[in-house]
N, C-alpha and C. Protein backbone atom coordinates (compact mmCIF):
# COMPACT_ATOMS: atom_id res chain seq x y z
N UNK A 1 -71.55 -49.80 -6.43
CA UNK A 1 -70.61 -49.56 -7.49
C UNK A 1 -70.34 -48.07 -7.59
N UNK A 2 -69.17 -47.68 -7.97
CA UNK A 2 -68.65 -46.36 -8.12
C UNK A 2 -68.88 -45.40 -9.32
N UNK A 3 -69.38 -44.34 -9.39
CA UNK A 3 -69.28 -43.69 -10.62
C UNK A 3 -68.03 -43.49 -11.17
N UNK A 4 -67.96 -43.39 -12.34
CA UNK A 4 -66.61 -43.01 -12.91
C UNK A 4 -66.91 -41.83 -13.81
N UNK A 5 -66.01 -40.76 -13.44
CA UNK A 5 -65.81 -38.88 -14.64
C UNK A 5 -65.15 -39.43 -15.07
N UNK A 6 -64.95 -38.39 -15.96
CA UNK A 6 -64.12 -38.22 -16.92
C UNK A 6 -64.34 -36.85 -17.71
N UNK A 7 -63.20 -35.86 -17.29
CA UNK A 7 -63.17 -34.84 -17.76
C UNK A 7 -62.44 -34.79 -18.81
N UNK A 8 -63.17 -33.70 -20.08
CA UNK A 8 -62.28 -33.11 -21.32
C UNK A 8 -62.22 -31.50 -20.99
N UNK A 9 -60.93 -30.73 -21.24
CA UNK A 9 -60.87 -29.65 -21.47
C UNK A 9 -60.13 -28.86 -22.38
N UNK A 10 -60.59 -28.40 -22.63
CA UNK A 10 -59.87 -26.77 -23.84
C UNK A 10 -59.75 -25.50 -22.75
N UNK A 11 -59.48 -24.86 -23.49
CA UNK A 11 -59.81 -23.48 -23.23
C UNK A 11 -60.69 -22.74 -22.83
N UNK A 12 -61.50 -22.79 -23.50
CA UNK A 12 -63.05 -22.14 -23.30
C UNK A 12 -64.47 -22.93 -23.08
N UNK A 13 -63.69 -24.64 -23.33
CA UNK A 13 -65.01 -25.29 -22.79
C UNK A 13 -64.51 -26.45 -21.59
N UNK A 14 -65.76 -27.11 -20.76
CA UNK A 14 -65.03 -28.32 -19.70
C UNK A 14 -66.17 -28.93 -20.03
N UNK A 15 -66.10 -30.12 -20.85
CA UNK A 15 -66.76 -31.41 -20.54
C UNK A 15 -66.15 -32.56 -19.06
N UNK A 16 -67.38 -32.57 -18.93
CA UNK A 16 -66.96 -33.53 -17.75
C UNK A 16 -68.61 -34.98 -17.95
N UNK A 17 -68.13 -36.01 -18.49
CA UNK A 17 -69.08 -36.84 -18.15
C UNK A 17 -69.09 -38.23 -16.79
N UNK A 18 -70.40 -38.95 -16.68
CA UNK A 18 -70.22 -39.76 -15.89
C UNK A 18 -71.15 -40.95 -15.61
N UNK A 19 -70.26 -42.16 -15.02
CA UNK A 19 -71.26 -43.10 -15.76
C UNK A 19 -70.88 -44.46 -14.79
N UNK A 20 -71.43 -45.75 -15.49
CA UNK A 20 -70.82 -46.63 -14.84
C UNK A 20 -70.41 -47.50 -15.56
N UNK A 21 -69.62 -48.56 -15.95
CA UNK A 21 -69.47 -49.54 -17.02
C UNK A 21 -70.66 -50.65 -16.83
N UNK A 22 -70.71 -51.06 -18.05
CA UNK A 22 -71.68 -51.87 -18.75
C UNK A 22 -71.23 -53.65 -17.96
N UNK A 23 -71.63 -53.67 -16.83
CA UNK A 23 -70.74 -54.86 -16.37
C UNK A 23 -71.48 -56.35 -17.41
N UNK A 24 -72.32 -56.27 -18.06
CA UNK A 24 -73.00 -57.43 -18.72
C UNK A 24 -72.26 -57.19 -20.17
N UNK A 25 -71.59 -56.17 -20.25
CA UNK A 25 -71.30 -56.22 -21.71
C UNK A 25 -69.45 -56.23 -21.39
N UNK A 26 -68.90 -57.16 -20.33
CA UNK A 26 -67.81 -56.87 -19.77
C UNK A 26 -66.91 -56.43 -19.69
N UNK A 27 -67.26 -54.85 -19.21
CA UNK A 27 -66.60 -53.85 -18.80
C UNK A 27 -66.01 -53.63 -17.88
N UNK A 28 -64.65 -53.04 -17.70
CA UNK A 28 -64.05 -53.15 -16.50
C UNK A 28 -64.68 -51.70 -15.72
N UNK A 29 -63.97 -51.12 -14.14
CA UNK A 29 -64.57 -50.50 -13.51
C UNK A 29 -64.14 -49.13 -14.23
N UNK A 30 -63.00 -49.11 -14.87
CA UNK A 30 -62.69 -47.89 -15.31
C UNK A 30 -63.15 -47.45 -16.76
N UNK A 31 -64.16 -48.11 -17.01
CA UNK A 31 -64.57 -47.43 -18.36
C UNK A 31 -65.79 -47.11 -17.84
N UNK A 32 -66.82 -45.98 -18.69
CA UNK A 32 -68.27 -45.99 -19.02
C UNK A 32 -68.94 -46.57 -19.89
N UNK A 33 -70.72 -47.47 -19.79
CA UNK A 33 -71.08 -48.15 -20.53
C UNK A 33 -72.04 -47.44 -20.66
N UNK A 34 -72.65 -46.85 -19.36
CA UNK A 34 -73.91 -46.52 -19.31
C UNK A 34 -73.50 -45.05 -18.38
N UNK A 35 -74.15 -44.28 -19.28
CA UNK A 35 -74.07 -42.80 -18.95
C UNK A 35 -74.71 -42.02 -18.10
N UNK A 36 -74.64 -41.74 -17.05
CA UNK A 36 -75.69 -41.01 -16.29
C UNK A 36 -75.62 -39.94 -15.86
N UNK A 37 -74.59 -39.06 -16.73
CA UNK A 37 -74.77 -37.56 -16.58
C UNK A 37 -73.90 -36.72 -17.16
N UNK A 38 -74.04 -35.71 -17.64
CA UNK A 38 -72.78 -34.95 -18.15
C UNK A 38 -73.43 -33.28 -18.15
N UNK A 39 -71.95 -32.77 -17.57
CA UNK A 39 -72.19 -31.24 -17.67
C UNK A 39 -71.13 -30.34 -18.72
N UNK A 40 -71.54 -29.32 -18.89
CA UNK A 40 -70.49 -28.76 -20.07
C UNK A 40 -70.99 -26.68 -19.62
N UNK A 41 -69.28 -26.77 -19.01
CA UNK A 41 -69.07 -25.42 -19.01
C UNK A 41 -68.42 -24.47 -19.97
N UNK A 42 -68.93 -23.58 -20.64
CA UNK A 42 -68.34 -22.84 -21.54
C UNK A 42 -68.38 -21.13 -20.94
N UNK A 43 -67.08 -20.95 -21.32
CA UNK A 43 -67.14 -19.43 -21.10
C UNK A 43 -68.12 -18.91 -21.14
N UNK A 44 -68.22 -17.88 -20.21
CA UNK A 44 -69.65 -16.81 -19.93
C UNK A 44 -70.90 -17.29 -20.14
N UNK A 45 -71.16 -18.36 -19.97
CA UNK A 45 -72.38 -19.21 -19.94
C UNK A 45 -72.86 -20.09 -18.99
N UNK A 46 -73.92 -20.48 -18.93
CA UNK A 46 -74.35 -20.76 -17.77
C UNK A 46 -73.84 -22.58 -18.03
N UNK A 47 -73.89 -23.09 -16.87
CA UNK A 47 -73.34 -24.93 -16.77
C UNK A 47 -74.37 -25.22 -17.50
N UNK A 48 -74.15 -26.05 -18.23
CA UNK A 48 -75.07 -27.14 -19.24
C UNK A 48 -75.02 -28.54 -18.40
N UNK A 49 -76.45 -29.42 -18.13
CA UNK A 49 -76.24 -30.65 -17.82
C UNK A 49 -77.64 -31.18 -18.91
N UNK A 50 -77.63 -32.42 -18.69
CA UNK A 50 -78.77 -33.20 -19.55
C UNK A 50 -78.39 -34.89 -19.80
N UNK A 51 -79.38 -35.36 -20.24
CA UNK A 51 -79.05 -36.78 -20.61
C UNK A 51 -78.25 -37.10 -21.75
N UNK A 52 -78.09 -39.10 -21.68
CA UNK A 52 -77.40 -39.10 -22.85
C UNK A 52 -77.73 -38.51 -24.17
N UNK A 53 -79.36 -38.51 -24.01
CA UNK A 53 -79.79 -37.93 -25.74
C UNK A 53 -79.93 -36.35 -25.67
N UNK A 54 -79.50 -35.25 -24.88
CA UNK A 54 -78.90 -34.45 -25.59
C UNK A 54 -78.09 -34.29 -25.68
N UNK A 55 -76.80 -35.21 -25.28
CA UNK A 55 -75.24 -35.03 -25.38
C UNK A 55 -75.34 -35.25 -26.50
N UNK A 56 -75.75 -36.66 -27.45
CA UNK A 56 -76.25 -37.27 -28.40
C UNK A 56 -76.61 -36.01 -29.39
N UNK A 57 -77.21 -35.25 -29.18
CA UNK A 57 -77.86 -34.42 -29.95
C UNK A 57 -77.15 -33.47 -30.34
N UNK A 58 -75.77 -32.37 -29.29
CA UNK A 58 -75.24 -31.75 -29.49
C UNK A 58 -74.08 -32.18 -30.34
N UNK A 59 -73.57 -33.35 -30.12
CA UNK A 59 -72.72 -33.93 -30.76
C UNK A 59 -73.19 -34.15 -32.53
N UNK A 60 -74.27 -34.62 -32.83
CA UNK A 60 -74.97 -34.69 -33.94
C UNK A 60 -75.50 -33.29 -34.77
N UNK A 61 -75.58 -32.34 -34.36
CA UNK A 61 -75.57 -31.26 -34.72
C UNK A 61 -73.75 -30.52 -34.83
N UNK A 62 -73.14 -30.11 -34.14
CA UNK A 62 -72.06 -29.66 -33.60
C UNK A 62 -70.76 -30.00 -34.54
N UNK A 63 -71.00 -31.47 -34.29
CA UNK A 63 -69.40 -31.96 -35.27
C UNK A 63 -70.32 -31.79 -36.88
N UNK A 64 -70.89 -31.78 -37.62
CA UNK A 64 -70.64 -31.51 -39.04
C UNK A 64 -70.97 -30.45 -39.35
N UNK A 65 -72.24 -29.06 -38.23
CA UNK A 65 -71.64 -27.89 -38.71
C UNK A 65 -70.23 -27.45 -38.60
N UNK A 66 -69.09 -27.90 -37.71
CA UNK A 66 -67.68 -27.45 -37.17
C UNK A 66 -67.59 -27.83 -39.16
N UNK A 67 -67.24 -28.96 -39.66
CA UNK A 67 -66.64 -29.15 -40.62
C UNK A 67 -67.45 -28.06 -41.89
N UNK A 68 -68.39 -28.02 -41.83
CA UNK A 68 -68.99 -27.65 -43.12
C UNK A 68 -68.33 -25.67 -43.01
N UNK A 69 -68.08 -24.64 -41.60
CA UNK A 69 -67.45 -24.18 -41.23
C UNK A 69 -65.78 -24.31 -41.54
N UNK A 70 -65.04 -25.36 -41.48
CA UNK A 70 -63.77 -25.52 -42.13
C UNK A 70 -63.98 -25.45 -43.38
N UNK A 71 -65.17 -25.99 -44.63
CA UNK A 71 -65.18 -26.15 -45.25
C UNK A 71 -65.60 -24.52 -46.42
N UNK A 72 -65.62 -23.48 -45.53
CA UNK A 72 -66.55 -22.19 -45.70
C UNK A 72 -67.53 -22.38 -46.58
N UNK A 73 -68.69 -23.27 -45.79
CA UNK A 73 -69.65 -23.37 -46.33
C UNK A 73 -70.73 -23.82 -44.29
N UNK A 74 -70.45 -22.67 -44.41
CA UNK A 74 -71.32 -23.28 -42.89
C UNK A 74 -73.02 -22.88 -43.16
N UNK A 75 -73.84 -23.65 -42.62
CA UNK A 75 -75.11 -23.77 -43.08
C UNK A 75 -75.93 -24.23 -41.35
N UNK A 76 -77.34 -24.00 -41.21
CA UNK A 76 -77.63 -24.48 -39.67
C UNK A 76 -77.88 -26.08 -39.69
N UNK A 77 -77.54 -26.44 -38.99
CA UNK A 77 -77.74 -28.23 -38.36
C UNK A 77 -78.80 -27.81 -36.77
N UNK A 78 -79.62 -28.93 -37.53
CA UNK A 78 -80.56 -28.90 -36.33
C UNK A 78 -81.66 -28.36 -36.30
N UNK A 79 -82.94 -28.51 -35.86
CA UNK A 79 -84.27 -28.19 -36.30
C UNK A 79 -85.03 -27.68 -35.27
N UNK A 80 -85.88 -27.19 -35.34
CA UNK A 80 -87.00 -26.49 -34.08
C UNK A 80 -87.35 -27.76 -33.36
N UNK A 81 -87.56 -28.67 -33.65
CA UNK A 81 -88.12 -29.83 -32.75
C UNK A 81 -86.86 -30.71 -31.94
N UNK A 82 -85.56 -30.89 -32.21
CA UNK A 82 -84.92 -31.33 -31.44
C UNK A 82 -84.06 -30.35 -30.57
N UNK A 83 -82.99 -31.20 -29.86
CA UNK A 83 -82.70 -30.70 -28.45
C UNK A 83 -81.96 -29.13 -28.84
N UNK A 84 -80.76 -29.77 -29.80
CA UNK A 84 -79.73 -28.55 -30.06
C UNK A 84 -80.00 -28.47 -31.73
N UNK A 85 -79.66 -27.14 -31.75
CA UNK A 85 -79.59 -26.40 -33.48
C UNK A 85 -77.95 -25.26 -33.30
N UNK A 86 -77.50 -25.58 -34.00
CA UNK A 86 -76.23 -24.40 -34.32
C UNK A 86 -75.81 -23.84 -35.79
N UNK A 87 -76.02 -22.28 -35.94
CA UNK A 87 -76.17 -22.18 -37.36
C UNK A 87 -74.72 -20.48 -37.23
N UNK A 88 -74.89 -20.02 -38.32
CA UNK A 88 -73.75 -19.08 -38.67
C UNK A 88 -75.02 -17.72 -37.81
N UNK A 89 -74.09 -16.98 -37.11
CA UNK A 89 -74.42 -15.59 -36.90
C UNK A 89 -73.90 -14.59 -37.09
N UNK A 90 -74.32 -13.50 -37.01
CA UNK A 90 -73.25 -12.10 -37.18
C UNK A 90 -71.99 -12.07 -36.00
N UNK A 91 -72.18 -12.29 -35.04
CA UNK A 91 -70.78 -12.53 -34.35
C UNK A 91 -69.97 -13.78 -34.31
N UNK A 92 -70.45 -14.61 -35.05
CA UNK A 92 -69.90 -16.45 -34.87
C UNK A 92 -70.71 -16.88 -35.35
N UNK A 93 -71.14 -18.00 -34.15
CA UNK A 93 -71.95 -19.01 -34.45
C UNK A 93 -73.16 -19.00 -33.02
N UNK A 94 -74.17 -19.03 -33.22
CA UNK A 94 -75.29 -19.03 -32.39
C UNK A 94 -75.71 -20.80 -32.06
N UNK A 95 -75.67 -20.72 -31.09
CA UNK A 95 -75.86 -22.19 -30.55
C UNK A 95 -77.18 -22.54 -29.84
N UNK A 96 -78.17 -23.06 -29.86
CA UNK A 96 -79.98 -22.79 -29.23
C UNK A 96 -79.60 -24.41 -28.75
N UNK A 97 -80.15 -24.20 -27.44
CA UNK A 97 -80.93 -25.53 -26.72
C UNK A 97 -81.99 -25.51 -26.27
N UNK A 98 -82.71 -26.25 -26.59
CA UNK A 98 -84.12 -26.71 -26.06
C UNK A 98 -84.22 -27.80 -24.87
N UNK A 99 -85.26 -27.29 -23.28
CA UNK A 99 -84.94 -28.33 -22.65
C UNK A 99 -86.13 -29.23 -22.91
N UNK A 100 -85.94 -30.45 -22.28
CA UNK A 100 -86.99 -31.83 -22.63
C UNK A 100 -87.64 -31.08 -21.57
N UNK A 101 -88.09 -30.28 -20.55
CA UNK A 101 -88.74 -29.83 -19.88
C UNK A 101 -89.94 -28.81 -20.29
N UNK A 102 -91.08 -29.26 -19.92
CA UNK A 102 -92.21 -27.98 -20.33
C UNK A 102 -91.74 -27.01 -19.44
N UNK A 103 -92.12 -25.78 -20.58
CA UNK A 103 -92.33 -24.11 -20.07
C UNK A 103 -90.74 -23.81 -19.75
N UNK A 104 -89.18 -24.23 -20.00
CA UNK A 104 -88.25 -23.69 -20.06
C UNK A 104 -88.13 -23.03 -21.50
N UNK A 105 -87.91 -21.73 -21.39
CA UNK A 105 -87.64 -21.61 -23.06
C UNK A 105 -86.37 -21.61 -23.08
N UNK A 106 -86.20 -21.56 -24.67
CA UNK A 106 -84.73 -22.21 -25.19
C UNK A 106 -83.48 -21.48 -24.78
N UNK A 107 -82.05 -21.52 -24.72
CA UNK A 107 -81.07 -21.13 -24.11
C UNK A 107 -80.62 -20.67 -25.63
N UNK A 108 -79.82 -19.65 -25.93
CA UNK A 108 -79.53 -19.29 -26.88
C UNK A 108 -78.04 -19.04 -26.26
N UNK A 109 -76.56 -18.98 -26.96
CA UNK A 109 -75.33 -18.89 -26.52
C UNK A 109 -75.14 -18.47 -27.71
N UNK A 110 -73.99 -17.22 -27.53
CA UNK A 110 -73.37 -16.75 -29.06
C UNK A 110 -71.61 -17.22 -28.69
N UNK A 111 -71.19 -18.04 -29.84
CA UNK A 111 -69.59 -18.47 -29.69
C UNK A 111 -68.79 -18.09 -31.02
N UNK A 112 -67.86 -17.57 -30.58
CA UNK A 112 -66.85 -17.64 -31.57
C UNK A 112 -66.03 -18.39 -31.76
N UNK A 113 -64.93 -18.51 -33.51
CA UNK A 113 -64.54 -19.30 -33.46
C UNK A 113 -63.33 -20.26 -32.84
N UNK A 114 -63.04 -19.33 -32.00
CA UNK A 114 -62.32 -19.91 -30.89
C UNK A 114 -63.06 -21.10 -29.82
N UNK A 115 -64.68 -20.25 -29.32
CA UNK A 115 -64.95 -21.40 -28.41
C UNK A 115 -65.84 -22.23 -29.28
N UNK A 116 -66.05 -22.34 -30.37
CA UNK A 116 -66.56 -23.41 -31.07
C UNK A 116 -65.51 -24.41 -31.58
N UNK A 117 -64.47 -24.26 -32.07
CA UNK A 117 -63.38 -24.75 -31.76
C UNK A 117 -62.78 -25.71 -30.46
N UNK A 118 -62.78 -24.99 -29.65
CA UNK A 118 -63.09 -25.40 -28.04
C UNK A 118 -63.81 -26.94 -28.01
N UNK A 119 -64.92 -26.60 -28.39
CA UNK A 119 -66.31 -27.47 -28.12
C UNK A 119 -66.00 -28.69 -28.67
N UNK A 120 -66.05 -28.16 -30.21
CA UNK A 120 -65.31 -29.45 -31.17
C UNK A 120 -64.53 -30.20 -30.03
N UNK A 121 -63.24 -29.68 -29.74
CA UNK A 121 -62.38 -31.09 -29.57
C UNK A 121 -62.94 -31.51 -28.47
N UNK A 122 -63.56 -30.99 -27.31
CA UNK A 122 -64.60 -31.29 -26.16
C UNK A 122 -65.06 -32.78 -26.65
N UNK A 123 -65.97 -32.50 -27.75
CA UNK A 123 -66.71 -33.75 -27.78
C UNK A 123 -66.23 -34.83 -28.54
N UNK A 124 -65.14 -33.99 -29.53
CA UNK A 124 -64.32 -35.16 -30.11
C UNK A 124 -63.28 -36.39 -29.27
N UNK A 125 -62.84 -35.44 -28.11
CA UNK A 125 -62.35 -36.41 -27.41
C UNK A 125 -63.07 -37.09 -26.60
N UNK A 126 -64.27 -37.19 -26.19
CA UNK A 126 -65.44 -37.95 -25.87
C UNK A 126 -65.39 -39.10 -26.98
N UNK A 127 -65.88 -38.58 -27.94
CA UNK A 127 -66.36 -39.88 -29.10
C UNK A 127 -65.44 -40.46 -28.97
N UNK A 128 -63.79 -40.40 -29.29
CA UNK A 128 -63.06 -41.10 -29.35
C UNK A 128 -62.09 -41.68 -28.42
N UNK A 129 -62.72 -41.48 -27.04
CA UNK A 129 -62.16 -41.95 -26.25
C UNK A 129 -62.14 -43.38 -25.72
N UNK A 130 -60.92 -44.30 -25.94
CA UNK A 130 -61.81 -45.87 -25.78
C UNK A 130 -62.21 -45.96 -24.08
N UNK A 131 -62.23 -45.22 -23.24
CA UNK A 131 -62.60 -45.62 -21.96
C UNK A 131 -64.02 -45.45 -21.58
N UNK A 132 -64.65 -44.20 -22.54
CA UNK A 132 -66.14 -44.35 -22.85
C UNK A 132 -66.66 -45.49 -24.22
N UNK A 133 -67.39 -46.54 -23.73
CA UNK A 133 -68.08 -47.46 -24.41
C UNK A 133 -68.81 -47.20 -24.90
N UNK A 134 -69.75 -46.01 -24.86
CA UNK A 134 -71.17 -45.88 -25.47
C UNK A 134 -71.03 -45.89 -26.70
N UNK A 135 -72.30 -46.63 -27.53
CA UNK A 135 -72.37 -46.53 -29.10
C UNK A 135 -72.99 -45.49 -29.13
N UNK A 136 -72.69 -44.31 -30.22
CA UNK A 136 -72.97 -43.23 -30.23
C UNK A 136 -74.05 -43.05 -31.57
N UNK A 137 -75.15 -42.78 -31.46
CA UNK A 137 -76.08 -42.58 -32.84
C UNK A 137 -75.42 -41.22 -33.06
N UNK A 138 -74.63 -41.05 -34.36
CA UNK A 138 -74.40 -40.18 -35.01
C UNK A 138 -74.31 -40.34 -36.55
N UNK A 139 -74.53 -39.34 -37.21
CA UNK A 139 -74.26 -39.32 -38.15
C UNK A 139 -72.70 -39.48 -39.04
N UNK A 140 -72.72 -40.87 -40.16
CA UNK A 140 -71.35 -41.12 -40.52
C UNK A 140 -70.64 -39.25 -41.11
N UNK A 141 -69.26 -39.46 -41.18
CA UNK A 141 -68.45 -38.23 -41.38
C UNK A 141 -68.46 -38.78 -42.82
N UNK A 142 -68.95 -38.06 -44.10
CA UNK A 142 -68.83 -37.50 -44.97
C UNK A 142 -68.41 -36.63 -46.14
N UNK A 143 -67.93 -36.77 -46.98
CA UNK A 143 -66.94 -35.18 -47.23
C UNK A 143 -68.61 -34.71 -48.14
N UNK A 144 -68.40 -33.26 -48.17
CA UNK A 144 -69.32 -32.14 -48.72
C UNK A 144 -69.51 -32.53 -49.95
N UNK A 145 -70.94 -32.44 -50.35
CA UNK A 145 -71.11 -32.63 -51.81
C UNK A 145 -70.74 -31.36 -52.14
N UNK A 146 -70.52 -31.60 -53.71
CA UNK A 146 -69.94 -30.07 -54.44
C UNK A 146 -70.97 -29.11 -54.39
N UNK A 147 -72.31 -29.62 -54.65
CA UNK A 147 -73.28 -27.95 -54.76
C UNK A 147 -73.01 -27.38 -53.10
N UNK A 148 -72.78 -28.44 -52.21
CA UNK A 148 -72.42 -27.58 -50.77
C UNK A 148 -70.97 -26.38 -51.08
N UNK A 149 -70.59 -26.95 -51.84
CA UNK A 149 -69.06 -26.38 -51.82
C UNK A 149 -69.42 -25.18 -53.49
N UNK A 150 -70.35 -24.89 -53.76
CA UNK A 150 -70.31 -24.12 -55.47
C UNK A 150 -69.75 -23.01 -54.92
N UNK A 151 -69.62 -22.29 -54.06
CA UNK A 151 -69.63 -20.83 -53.66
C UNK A 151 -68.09 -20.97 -53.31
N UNK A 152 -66.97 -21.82 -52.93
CA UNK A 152 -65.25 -21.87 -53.33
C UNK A 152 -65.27 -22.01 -54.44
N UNK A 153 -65.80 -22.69 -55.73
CA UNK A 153 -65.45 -23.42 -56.61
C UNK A 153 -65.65 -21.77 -57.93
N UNK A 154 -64.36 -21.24 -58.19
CA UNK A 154 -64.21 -20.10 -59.00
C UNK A 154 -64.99 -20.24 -60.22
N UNK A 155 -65.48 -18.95 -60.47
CA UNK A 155 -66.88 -18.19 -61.72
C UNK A 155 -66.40 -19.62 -62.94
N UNK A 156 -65.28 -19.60 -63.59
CA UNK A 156 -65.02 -20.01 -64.63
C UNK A 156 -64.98 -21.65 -64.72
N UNK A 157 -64.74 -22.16 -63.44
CA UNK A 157 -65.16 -23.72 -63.62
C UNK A 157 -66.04 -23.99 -62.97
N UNK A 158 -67.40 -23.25 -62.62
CA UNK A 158 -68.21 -23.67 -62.53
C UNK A 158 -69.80 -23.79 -63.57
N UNK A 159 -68.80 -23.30 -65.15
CA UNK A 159 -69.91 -23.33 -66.08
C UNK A 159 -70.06 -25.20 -66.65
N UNK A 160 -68.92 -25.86 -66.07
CA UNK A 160 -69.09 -27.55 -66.60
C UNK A 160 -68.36 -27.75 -67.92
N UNK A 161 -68.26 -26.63 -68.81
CA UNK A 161 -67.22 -27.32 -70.07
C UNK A 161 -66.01 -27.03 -69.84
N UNK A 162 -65.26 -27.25 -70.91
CA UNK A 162 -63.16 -26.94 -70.59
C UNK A 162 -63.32 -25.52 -70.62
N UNK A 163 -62.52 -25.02 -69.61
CA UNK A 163 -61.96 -23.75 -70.26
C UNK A 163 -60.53 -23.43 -70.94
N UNK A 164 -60.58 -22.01 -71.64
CA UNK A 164 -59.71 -21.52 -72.13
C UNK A 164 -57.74 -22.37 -72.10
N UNK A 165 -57.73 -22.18 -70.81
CA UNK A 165 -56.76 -23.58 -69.89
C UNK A 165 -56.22 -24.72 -70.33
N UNK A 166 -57.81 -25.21 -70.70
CA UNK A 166 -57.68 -26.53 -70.51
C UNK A 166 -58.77 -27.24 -71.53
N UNK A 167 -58.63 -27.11 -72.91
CA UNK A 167 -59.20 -27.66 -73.64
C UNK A 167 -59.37 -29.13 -74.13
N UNK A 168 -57.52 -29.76 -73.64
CA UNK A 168 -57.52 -30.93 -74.34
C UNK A 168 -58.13 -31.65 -75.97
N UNK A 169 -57.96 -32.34 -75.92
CA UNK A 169 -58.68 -32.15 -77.67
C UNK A 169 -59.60 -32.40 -78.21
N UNK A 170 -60.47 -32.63 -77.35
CA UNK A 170 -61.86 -32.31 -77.74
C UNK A 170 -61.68 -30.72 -77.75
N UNK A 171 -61.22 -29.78 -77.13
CA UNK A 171 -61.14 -28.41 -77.46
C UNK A 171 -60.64 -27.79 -78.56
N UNK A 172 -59.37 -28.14 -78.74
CA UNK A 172 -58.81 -28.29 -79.90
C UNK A 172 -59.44 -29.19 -81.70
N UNK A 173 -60.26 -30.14 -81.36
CA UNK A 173 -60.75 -30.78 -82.09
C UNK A 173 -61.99 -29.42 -82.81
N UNK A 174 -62.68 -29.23 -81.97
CA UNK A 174 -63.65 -28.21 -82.17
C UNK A 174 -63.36 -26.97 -82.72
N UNK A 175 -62.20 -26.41 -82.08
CA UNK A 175 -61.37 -25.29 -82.56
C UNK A 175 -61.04 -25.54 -83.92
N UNK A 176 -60.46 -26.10 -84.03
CA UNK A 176 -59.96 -26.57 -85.51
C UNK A 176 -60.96 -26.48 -86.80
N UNK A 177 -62.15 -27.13 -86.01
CA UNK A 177 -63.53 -27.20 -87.19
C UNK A 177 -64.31 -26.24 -87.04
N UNK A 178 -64.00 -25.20 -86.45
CA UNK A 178 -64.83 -23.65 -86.61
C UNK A 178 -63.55 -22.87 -87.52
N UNK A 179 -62.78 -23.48 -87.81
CA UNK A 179 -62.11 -22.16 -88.35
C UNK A 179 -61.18 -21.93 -87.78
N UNK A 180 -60.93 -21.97 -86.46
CA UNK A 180 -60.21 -21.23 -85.31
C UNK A 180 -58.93 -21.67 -85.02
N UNK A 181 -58.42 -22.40 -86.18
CA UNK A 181 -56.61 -22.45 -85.84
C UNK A 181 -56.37 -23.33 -84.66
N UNK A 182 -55.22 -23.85 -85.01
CA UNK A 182 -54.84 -25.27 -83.48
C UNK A 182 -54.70 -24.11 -82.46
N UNK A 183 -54.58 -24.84 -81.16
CA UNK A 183 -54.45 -23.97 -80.29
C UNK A 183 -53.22 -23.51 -80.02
């Protein structure tokens, strides 16, 4: 049986994965079921290859720091013990891989938001590509809880009562019974 690629590219990054279809789960020859390799070139960096579970991993880290970043609230995803971690740096964003291999130490890559950008749609058009089959363990897409978001949310509505604005009449109600004239 034949392998089948399938390349994604941007600008600054080249996913290329590869695989074979799932013929028990009946797949034709041109899709992937079962993954058996993928490399990822990014500007000025060295080729990335690895299994499905750190594609898995980068993808799970990667797509909800990208959003929490749209969201200007970028924060690190990803922990000392798994494969990939990507958090905010002084030039961008700092990207660390860890290999499943003893005694490699970790790969560190600095990207800006251009090639993190890049990356994003890299793997987005992976996930959503119907010619790759794989079920993907990721984390569901979410919108930001608000304490993620307190630091957009301006000085004056973030004390929780009405303001000045916007009293409605419970504001007015209160106003009234201090003394303080309708509004």
């Amino acid at each position: 049986m034949q392998t089948t690629t399938y390349r994604y590219e941007q600008s600054a990054a080249r996913l290329t994965v590869e695989g074979l279809p799932d013929l028990s789960a009946g797949q034709g020859n041109d899709s992937i079921g079962i993954l058996s390799g993928w490399r990822l070139q990014l500007v000025a960096a060295p080729e990335l290859e690895g299994t499905r579970e750190h594609l898995e991993a980068m993808m799970a880290v990667v797509m909800p720091y990208a959003r929490h970043c749209l969201s200007k609230a970028p924060k690190r995803f990803g922990g000392d013990e798994g494969f990939v971690s990507i958090g905010p740096d002084a030039a961008g964003h700092q990207l660390q891989l860890r290999s499943s291999r003893e005694g490699v130490e970790p790969l560190q890559l600095h990207l800006d938001d251009a090639d993190l950008a890049d990356l994003v749609r890299c793997l987005d058009r992976l996930r959503l590509d119907q010619r790759v089959q794989l079920r993907w363990s990721l984390p569901e897409d979410r919108p930001l809880h608000r304490r993620e978001l307190v630091e957009r949310i301006p000085l004056h509505r973030r004390g929780g009562g009405p303001g000045p604005r916007s009293r409605g009449c419970l504001g007015s109600a209160l106003a009234a019974a201090a003394g303080a004239g309708p509004c």
